[in-house]
Protein backbone atom coordinates (compact mmCIF):
# COMPACT_ATOMS: atom_id res chain seq x y z
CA UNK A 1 -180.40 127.11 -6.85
CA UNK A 2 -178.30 126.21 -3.82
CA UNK A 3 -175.07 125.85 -6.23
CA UNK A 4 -174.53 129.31 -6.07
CA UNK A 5 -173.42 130.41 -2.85
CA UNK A 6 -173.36 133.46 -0.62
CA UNK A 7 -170.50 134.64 -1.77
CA UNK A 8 -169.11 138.48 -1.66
CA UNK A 9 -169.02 139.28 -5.33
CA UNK A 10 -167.15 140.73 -7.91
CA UNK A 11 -167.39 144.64 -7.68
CA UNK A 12 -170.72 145.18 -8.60
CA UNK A 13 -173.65 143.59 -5.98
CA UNK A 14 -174.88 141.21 -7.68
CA UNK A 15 -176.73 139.52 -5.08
CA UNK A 16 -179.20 136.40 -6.90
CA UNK A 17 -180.93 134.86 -4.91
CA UNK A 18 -180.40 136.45 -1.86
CA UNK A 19 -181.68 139.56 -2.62
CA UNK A 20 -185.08 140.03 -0.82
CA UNK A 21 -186.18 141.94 -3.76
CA UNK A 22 -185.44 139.46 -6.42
CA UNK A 23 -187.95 136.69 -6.31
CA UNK A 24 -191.48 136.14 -4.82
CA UNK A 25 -190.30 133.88 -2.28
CA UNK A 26 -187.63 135.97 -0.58
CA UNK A 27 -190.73 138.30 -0.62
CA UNK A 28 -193.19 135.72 1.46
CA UNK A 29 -190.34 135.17 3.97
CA UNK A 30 -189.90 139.16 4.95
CA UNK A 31 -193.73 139.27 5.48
CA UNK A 32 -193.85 135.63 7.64
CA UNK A 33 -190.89 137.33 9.31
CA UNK A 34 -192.83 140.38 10.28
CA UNK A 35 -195.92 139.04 10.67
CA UNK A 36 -194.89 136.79 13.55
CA UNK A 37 -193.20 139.61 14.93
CA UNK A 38 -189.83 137.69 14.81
CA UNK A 39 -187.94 140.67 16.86
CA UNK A 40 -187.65 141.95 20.40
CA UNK A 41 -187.10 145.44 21.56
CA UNK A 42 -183.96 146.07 22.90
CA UNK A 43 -183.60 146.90 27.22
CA UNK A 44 -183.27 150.89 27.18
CA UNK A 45 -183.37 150.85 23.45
CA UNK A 46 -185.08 150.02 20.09
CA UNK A 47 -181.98 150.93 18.30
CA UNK A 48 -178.86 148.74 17.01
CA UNK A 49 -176.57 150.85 14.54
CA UNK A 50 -174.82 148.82 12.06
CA UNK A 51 -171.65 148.86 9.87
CA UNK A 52 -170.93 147.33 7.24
CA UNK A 53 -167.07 145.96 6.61
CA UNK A 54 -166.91 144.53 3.27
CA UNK A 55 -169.50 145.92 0.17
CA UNK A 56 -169.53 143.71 -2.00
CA UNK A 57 -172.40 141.46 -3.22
CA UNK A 58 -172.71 139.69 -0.02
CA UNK A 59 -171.89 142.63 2.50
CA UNK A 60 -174.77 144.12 0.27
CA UNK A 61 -176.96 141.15 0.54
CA UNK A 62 -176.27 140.92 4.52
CA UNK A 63 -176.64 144.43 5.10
CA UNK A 64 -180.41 143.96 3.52
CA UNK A 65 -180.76 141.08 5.74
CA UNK A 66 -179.84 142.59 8.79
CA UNK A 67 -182.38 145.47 8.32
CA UNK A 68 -185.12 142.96 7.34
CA UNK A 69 -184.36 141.14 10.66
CA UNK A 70 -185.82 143.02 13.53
CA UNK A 71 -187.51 146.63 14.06
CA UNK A 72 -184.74 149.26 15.05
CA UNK A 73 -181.96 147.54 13.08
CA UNK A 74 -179.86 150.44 11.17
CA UNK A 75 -177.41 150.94 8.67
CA UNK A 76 -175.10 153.81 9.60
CA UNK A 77 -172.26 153.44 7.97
CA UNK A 78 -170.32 151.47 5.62
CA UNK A 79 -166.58 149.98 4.27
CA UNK A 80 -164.56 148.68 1.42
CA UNK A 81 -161.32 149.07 0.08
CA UNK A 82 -162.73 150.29 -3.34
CA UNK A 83 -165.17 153.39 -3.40
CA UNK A 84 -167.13 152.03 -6.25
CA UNK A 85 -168.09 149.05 -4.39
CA UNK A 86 -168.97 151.28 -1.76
CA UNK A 87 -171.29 153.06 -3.71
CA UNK A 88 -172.88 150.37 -5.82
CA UNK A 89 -173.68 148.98 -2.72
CA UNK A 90 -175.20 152.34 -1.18
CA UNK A 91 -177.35 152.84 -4.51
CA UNK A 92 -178.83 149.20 -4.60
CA UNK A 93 -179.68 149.73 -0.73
CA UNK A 94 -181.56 152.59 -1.31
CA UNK A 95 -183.65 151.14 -4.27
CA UNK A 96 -184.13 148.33 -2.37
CA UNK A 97 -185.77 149.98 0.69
CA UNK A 98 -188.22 151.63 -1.38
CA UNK A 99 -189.63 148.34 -2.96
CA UNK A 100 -193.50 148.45 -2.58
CA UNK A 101 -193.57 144.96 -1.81
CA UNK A 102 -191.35 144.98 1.04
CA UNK A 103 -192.65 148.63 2.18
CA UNK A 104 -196.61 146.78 2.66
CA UNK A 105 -194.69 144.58 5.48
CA UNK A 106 -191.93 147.20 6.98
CA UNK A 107 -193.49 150.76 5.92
CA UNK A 108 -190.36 152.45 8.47
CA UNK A 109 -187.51 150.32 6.15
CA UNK A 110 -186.40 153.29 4.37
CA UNK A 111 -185.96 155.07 7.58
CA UNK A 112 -183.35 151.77 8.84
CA UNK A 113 -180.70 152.85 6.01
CA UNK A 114 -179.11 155.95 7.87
CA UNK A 115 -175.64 156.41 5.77
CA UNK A 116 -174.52 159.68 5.19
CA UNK A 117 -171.73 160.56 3.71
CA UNK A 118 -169.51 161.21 6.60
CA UNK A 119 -170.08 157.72 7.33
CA UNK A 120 -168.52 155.97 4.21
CA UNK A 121 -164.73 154.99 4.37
CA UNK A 122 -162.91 153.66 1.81
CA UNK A 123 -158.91 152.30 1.93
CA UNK A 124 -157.39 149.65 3.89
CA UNK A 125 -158.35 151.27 7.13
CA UNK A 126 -162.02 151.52 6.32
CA UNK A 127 -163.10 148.58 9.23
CA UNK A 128 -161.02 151.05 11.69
CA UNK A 129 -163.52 154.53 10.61
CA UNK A 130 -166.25 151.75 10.31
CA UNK A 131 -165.58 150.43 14.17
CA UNK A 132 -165.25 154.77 15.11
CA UNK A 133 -168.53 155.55 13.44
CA UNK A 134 -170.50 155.06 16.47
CA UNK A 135 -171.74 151.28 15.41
CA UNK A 136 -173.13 149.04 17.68
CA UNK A 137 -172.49 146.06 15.22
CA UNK A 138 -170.55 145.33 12.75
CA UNK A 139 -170.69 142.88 9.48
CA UNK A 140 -167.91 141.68 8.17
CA UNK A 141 -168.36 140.93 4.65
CA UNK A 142 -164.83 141.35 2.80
CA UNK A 143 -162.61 138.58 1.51
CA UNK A 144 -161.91 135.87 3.89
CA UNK A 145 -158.01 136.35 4.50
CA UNK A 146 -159.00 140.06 6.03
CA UNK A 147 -161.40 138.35 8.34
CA UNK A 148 -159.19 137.54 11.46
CA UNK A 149 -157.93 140.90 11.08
CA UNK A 150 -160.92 142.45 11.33
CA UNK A 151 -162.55 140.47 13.90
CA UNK A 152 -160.10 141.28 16.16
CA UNK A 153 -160.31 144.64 15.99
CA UNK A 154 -163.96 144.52 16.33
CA UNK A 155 -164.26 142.75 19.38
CA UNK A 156 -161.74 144.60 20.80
CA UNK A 157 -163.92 147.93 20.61
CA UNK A 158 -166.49 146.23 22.13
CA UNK A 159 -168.82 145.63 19.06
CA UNK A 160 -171.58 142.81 18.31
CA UNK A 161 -170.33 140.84 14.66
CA UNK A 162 -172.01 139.01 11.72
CA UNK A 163 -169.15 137.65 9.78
CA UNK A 164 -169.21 135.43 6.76
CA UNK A 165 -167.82 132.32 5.88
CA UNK A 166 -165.18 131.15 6.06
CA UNK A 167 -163.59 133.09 8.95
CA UNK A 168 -159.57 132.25 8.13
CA UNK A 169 -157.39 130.95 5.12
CA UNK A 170 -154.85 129.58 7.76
CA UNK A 171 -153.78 128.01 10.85
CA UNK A 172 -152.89 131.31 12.48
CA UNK A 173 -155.84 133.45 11.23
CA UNK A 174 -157.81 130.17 13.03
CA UNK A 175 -156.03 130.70 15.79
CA UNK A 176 -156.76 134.70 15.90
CA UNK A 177 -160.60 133.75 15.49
CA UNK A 178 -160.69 131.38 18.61
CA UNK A 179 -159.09 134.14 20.47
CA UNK A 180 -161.07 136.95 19.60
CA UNK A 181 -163.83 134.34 20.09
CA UNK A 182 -163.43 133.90 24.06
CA UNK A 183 -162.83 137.61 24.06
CA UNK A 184 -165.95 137.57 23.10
CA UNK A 185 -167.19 135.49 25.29
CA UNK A 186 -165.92 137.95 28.11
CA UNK A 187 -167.02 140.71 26.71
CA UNK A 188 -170.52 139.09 26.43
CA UNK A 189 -170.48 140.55 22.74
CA UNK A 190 -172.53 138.56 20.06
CA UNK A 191 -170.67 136.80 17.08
CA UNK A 192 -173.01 134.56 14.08
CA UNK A 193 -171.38 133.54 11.29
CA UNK A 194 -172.70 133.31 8.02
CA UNK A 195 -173.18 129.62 8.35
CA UNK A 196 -177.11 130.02 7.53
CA UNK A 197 -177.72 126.36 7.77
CA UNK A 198 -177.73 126.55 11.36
CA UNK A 199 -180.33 128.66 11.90
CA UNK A 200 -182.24 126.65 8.79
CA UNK A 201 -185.82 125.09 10.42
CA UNK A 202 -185.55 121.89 8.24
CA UNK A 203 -181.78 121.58 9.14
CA UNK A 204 -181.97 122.25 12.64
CA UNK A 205 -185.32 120.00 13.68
CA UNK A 206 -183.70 117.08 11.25
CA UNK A 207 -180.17 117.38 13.32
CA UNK A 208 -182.20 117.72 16.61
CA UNK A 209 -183.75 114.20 15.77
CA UNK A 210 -180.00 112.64 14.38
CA UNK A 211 -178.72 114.23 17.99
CA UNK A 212 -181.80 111.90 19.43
CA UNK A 213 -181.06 108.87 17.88
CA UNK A 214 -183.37 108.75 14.72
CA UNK A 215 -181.02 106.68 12.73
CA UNK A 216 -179.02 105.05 15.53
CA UNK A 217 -175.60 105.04 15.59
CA UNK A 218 -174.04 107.23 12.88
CA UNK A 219 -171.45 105.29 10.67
CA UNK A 220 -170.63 107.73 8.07
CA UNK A 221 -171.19 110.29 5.48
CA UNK A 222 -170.56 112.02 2.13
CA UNK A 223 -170.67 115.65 1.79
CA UNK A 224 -170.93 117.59 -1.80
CA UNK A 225 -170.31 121.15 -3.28
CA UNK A 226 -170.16 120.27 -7.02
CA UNK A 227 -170.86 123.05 -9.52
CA UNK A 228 -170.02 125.12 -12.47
CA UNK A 229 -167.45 127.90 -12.48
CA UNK A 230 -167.68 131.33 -11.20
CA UNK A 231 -167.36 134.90 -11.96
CA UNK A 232 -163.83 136.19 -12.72
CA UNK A 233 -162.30 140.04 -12.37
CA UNK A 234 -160.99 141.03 -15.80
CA UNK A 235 -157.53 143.04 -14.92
CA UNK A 236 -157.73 146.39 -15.90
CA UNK A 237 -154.85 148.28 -17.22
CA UNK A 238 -152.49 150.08 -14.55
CA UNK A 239 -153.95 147.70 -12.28
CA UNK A 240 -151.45 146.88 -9.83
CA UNK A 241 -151.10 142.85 -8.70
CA UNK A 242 -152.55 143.72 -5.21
CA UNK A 243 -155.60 144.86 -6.43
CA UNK A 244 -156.47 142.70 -9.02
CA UNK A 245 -155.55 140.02 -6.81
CA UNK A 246 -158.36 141.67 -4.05
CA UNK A 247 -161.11 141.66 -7.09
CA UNK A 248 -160.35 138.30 -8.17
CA UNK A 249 -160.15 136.98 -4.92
CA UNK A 250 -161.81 133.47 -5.09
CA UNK A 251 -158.88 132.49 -7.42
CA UNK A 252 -156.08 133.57 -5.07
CA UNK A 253 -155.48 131.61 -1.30
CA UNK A 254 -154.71 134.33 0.45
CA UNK A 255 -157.73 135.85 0.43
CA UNK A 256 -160.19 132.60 -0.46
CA UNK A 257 -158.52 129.80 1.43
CA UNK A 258 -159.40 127.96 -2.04
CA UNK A 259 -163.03 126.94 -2.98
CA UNK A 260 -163.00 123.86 -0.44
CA UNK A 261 -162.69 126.43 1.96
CA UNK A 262 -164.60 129.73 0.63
CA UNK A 263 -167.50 127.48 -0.46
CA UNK A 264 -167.57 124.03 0.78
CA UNK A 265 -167.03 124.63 4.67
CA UNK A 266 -171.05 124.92 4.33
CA UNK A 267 -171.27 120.86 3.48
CA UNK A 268 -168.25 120.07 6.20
CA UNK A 269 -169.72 122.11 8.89
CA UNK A 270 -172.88 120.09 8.32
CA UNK A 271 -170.54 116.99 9.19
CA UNK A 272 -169.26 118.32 12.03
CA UNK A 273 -172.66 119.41 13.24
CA UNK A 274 -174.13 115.90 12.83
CA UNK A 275 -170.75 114.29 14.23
CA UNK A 276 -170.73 116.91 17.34
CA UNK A 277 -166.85 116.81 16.63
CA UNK A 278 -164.28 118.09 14.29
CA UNK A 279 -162.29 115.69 12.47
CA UNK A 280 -158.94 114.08 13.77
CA UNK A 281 -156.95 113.56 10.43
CA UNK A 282 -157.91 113.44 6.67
CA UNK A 283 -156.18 112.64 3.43
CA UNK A 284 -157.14 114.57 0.44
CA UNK A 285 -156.52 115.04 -3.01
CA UNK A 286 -156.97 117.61 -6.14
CA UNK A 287 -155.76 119.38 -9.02
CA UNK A 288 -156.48 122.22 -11.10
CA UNK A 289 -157.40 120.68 -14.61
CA UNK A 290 -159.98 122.68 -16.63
CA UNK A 291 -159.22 126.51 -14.91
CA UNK A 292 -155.45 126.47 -15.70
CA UNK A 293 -155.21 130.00 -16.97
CA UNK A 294 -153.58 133.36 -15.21
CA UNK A 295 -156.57 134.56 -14.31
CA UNK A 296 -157.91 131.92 -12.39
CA UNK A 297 -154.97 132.18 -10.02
CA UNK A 298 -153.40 129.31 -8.76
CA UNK A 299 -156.20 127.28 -6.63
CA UNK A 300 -157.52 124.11 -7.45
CA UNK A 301 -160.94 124.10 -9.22
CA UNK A 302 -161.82 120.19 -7.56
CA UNK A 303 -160.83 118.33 -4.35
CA UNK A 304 -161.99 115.09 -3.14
CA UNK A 305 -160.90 114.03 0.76
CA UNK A 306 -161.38 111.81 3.25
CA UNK A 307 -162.16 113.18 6.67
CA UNK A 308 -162.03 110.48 9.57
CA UNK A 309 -164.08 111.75 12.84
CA UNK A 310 -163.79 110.13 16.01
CA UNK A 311 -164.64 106.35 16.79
CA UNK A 312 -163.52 105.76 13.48
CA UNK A 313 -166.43 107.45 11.66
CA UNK A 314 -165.46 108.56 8.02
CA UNK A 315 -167.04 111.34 5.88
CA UNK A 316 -165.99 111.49 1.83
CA UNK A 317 -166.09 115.07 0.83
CA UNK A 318 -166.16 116.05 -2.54
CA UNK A 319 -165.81 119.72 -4.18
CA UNK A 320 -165.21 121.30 -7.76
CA UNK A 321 -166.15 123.92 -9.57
CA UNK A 322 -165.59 122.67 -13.65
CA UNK A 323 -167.96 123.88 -16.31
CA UNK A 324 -170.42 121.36 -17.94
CA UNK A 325 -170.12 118.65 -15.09
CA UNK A 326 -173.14 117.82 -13.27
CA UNK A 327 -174.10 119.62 -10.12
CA UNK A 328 -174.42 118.12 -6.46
CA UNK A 329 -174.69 120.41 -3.32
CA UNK A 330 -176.29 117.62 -0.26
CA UNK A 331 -174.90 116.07 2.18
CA UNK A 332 -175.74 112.79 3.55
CA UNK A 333 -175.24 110.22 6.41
CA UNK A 334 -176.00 106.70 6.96
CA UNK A 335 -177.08 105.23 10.67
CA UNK A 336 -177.23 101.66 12.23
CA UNK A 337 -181.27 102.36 12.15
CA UNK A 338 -181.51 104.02 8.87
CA UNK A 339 -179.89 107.44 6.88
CA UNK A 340 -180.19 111.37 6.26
CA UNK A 341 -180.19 114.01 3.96
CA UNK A 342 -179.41 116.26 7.13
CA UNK A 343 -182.27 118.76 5.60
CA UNK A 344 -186.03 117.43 6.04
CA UNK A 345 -185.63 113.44 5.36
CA UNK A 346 -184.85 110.52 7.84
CA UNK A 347 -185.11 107.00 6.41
CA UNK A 348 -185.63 103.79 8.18
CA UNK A 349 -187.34 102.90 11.18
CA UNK A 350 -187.97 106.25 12.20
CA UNK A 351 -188.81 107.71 9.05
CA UNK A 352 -189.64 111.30 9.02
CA UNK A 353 -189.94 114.64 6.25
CA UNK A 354 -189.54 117.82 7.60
CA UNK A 355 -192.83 119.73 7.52
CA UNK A 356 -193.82 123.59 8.52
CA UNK A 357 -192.02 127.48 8.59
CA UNK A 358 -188.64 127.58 6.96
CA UNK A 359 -187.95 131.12 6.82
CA UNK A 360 -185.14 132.30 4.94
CA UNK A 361 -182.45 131.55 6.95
CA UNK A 362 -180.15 134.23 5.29
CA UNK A 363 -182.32 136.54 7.40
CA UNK A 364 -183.38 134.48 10.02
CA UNK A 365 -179.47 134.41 11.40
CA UNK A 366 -179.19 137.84 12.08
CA UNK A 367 -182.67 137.78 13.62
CA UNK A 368 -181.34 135.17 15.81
CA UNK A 369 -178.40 137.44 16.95
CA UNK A 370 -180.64 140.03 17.05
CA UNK A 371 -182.88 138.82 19.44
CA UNK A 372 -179.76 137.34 21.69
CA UNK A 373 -178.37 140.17 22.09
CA UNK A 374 -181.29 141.98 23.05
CA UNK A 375 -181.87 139.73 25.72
CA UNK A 376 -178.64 140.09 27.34
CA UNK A 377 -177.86 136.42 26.18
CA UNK A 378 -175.65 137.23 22.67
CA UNK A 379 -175.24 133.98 20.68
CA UNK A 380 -171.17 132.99 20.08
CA UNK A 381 -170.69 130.58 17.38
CA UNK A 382 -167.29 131.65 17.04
CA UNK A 383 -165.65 128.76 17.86
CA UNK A 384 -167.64 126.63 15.95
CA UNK A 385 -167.52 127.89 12.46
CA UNK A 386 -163.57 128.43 13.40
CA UNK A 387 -163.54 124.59 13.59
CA UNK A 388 -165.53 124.50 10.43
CA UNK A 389 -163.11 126.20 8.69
CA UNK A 390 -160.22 124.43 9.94
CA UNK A 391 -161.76 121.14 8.62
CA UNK A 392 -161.89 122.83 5.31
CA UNK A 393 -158.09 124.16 5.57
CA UNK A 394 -156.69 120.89 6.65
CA UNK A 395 -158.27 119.30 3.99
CA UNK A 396 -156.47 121.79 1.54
CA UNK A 397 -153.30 121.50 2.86
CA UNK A 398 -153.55 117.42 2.48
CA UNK A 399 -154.70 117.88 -1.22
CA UNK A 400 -151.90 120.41 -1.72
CA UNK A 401 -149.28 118.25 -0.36
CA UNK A 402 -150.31 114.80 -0.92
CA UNK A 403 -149.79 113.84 2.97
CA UNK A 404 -152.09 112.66 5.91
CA UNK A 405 -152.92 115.70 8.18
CA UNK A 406 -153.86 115.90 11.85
CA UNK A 407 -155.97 118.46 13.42
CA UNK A 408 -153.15 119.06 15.62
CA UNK A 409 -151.06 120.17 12.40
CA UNK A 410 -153.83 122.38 11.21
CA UNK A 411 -154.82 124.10 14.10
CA UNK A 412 -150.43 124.60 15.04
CA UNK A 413 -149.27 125.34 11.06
CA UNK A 414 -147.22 127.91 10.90
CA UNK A 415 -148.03 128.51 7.69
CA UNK A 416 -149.03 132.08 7.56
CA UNK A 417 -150.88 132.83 3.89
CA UNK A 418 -151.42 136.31 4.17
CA UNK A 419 -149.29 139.44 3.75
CA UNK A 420 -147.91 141.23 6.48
CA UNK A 421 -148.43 144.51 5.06
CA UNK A 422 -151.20 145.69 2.65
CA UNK A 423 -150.45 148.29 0.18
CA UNK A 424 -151.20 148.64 -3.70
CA UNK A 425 -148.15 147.25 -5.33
CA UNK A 426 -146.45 144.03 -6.81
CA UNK A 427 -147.82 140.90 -5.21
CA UNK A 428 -146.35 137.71 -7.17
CA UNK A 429 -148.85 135.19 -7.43
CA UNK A 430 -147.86 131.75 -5.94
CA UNK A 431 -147.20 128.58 -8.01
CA UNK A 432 -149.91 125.82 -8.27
CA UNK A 433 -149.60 123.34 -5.57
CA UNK A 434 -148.47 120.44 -6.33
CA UNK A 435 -148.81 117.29 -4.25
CA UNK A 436 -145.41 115.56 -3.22
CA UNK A 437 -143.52 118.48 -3.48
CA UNK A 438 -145.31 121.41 -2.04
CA UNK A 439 -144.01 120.81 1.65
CA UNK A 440 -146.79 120.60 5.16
CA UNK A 441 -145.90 123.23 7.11
């Protein structure tokens, strides 16, 4: 189940396994969640009004999420560029909150979803109405290319953010991230990122005990996201490029950063997490070999680097999303005193298997933030899942060019990906990459 990802779907919110609704377990987590009373009231007030940027399957999914987190969490108002993602995501909120199994453990839930109809923006300005709408919070849920953009403009009117993964496509939308991050920081305004295995009990005690030494010195590491395909946006007719290019936007770099960044900065921000560093250089390579048609775009469909860390430590990284190969989603490091799965196991002289609550940690992060902020203490992991993301990008741009690239280069490419303007309109999609001629910039 893990190889399908969090992603912000197609137009309709389809949300799999994510959706608390969907399967028993998601179920048993909202009542453990409630149960223990996983939620603190907030100094002066109960009450922390939401909007959501972004409504596709995963602004959907996170908006549930959010609601399920902590008493006096509200959705007020929501965004998207297309009003029927806007609405399919309004209608499967409101079924949602009247589910009888999730009413025996929140019986107020259906009073948390506060929308009205003045509060639903659609268009290219809809984060701006979302930001005005009186919103103490915001999640940011649309394609990844907007998500500098909108971060931005978020902290700057002073709100609290949940944003997805990844947070930029490029060096300069990295860049934009780490400064809105320390504005942030100033601002003492809350930022989580959709980086779930972080707040992920099995991950989190195993990494505690790697941080402590369990396997000694860490040598190395491999790190997998290998799958099938994934949905595609038929074009419609009259469709113009920009917006089928917004629909389809896992095939398109602009708005995906390419599937070893939209997807597989989960395994490599595991790597840095163990590693307590970013990488200083890697050498990739990749191709685009069974999704070669139009509508795929022009991105890559596998990738396969080599990341070295400080001291010399290496992690392999593999990604690809081909139909009918086997799937792999793990991540694993080896020690002087014995090796990890990073999620429950520890072999060797200290061996260990994680044990006890793992609530769903697709809930449990904004429960974290949550709680943070209510204590006057909001959680920033800006930074971090900016450096995430950058060790995803760099690794693109060496598979793309065929060349060794620094972290220096990564974090000071001026390679911007993203349009300057945003309108509906002719967009001409860029050619395949292809390595020893597509230049490093």
């Amino acid at each position: 189940m893990e190889g399908q990802d969090r992603k912000e779907q197609d137009s309709a919110p389809s949300l799999s396994r994510r959706d608390f609704v969907a399967t028993s377990a998601a179920s048993a987590a909202a009542a453990a969640l409630f149960a223990t009373g996983n939620y603190a009231y907030a100094q002066g007030s109960d009450r922390i009004r939401v909007g959501v940027i972004g409504c596709g399957g995963r602004g959907t999914g996170a908006a549930m999420n959010a609601m399920l987190s902590a008493r006096g969490v509200e959705i007020v108002a929501l965004g998207d560029l297309f009003k029927d993602r806007l609405d399919g995501c309004l209608n499967h909120l409101r079924d949602t909150v009247k589910n009888a199994d999730l009413l025996k453990q929140a019986p107020d839930l259906a009073s948390r979803l506060k929308v009205t109809p003045e509060r639903c923006f659609t268009g290219f300005d809809n984060y701006q109405k979302v930001l005005a709408a009186g919103v103490d919070m915001v999640i940011l849920a649309t394609p990844p290319g907007f998500r500098p953009i909108h971060l931005k403009a978020a902290v700057e009117a002073g709100k609290h953010v949940f944003m997805e993964k990844p947070v930029a496509v490029d060096g300069p939308g990295i860049r934009s991230v780490l400064a809105s991050a320390e504005l942030a920081a100033q601002k003492k305004l809350g930022i989580v990122a959709g980086t779930q295995r972080r707040h992920q009990n099995n991950y989190r005690e195993t990494i505690k005990r790697l941080h402590g030494g369990a396997i000694g010195k860490i040598l190395g590491g491999q790190v997998f996201w290998n799958q099938g395909g994934l949905w595609k946006h038929d074009r419609r007719p009259g469709e113009s490029d920009m917006e089928y290019q917004i629909r389809n936007w896992l095939y398109y770099t602009w708005l995906s950063g390419d599937h070893i960044v939209e997807q597989h900065v989960h395994n490599l921000d595991v790597a840095n997490w163990v590693l307590q560093a970013h990488p200083v250089q890697c050498v990739g390579m990749g191709g685009r070999q069974t999704r070669t048609g139009p509508e795929y775009g022009h991105i890559f469909d596998h990738f396969a680097v080599d990341y070295e860390y400080p001291n010399g430590v290496r992690v392999l990284s593999m990604c690809r999303q081909q139909d009918g190969t086997d799937s792999n989603v793990s991540e694993r490091f080896v020690g002087s005193n014995g090796d990890t799965n990073a999620a429950g196991y520890i072999g060797g002289a200290n061996a260990w298997n994680f044990s006890g609550p793992n609530p769903d940690p697709y809930t449990q992060e904004h429960s974290d933030l949550i709680a943070s902020i209510r204590a006057g203490n909001p959680l920033n992991e800006g930074r971090q899942v900016a450096e995430s993301t950058l060790t995803a990008i760099m690794g693109r741009m060496s598979a793309y060019t065929g060349k060794v690239v620094r972290w220096e280069q990564a974090l000071n490419s001026q390679e911007s990906l993203v349009p300057t303007t945003f309108q509906f309109g002719p967009l001409p999609t860029p050619p395949v990459a292809m390595p020893g001629k597509t230049e490093l910039r």
